[in-house]
C-alpha atoms as a PDB file:
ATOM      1  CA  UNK A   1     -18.062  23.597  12.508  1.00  0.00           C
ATOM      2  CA  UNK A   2     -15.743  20.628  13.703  1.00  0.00           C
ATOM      3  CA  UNK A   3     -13.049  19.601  11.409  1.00  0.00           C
ATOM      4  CA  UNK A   4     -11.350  16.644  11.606  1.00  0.00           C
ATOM      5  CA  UNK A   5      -7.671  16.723  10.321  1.00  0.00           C
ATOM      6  CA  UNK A   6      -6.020  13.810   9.188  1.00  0.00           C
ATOM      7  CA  UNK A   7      -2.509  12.998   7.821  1.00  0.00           C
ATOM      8  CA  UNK A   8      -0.316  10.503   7.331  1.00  0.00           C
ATOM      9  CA  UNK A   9      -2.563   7.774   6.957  1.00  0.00           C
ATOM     10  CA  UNK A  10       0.274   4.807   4.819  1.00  0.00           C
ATOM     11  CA  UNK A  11      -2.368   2.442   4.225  1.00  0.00           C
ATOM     12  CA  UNK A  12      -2.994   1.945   8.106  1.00  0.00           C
ATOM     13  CA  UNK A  13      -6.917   1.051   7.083  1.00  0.00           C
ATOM     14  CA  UNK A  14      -7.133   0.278  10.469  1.00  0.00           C
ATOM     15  CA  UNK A  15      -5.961   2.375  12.366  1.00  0.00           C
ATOM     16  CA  UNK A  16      -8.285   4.805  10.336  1.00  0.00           C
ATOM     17  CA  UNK A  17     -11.048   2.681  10.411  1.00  0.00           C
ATOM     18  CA  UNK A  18     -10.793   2.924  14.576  1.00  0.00           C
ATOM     19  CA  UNK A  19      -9.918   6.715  14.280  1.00  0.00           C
ATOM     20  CA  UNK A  20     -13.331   7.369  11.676  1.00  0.00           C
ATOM     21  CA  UNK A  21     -15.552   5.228  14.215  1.00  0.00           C
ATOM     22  CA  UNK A  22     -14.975   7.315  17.041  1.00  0.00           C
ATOM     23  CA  UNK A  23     -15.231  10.374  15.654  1.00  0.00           C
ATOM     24  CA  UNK A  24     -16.879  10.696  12.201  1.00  0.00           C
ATOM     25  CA  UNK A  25     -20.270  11.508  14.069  1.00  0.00           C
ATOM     26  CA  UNK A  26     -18.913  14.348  16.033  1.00  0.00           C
ATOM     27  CA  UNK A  27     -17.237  15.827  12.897  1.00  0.00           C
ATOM     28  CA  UNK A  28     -18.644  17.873   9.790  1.00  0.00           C
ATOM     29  CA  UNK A  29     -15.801  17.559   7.560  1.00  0.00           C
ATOM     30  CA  UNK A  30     -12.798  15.797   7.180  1.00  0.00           C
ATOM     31  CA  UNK A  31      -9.589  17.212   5.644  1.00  0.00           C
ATOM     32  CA  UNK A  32      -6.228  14.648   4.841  1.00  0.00           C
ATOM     33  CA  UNK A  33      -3.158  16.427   3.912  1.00  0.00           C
ATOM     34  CA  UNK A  34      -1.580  13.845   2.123  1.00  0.00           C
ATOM     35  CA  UNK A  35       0.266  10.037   2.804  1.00  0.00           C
ATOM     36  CA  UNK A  36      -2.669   8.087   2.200  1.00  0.00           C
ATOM     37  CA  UNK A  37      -0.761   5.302   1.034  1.00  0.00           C
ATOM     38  CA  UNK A  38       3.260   4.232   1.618  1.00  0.00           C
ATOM     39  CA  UNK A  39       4.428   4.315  -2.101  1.00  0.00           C
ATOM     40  CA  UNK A  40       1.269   1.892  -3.039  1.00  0.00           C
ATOM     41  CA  UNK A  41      -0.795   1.896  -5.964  1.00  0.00           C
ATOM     42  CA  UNK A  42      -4.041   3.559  -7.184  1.00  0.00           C
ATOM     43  CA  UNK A  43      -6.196   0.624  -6.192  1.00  0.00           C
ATOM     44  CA  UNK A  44      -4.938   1.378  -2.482  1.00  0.00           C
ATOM     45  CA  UNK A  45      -5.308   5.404  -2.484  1.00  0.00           C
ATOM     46  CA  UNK A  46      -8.918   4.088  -3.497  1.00  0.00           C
ATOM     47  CA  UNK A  47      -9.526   2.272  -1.003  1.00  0.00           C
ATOM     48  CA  UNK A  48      -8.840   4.900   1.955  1.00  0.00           C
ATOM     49  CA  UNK A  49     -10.970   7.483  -0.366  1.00  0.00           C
ATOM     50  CA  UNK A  50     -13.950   4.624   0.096  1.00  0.00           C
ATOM     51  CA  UNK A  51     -13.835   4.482   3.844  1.00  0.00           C
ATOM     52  CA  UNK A  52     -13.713   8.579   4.656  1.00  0.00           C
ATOM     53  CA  UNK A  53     -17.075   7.842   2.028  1.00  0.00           C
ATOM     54  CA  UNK A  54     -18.156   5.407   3.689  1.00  0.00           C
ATOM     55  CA  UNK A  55     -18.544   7.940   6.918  1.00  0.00           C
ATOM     56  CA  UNK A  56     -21.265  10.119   4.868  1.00  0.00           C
ATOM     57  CA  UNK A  57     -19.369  13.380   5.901  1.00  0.00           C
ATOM     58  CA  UNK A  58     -17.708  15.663   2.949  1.00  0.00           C
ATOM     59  CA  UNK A  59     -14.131  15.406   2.893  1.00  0.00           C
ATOM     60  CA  UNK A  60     -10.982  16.835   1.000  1.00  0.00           C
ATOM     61  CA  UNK A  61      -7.446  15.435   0.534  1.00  0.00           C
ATOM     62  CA  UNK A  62      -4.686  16.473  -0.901  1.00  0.00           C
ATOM     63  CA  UNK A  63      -1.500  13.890  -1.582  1.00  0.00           C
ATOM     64  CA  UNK A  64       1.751  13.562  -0.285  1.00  0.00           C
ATOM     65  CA  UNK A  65       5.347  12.381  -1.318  1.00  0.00           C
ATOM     66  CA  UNK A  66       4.000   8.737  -0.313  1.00  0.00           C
ATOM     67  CA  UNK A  67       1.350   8.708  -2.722  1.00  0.00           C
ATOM     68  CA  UNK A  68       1.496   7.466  -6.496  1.00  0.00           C
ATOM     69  CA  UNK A  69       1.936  10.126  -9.166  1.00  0.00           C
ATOM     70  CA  UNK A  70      -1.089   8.900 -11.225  1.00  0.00           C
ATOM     71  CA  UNK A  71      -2.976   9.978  -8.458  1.00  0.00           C
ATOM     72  CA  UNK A  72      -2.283  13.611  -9.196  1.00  0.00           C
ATOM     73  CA  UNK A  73      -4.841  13.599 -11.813  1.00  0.00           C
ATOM     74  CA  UNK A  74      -7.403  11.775  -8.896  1.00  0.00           C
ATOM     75  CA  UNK A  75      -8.855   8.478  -8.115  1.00  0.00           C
ATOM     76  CA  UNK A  76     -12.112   8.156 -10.133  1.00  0.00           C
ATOM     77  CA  UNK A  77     -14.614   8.822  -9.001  1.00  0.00           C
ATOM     78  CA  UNK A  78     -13.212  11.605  -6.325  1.00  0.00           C
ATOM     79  CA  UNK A  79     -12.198  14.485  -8.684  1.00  0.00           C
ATOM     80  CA  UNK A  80     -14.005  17.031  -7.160  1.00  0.00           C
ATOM     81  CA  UNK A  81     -12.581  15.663  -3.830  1.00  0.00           C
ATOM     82  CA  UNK A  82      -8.668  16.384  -4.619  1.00  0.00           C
ATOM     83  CA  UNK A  83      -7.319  19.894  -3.567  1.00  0.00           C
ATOM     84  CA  UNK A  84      -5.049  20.486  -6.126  1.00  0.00           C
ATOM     85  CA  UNK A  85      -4.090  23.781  -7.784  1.00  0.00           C
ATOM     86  CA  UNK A  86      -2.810  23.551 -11.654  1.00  0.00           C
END
């Protein structure tokens, strides 16, 4: 199995747009541990959720100190997504 490991990410669509392109196909899962966004809102953690969907491979993420605190209950849609314990 080849795991792709991602962190850090501050809203750099991007930069993880280039990153997904060259190696979503060669990948069967992607983990993020956290920073999807630099202190920005919900409608941006959303939007880097949609592109690691947009690849078609199962992924995982977990936030970081950069993300927004409503986020700790999950973007819609990607509940079952966030690696959380409670």
């Amino acid at each position: 199995m080849q795991i792709l490991a991602l962190t850090d990410i501050h809203d750099k669509l991007s930069a993880l747009t280039a990153i997904l392109e060259e190696t979503a196909s060669k990948v069967d899962l992607i983990l993020v541990s956290g920073d999807l966004t630099q202190y920005g809102p919900m409608d941006r953690v959303r939007g880097v959720l949609a592109k690691l969907e947009e690849t078609g491979k199962p992924f995982f993420y977990v936030l970081g100190n950069c993300d927004p605190r409503e986020a700790l209950d999950g973007a819609a849609g990607y509940e079952n997504r966030y690696l959380h314990l409670r």
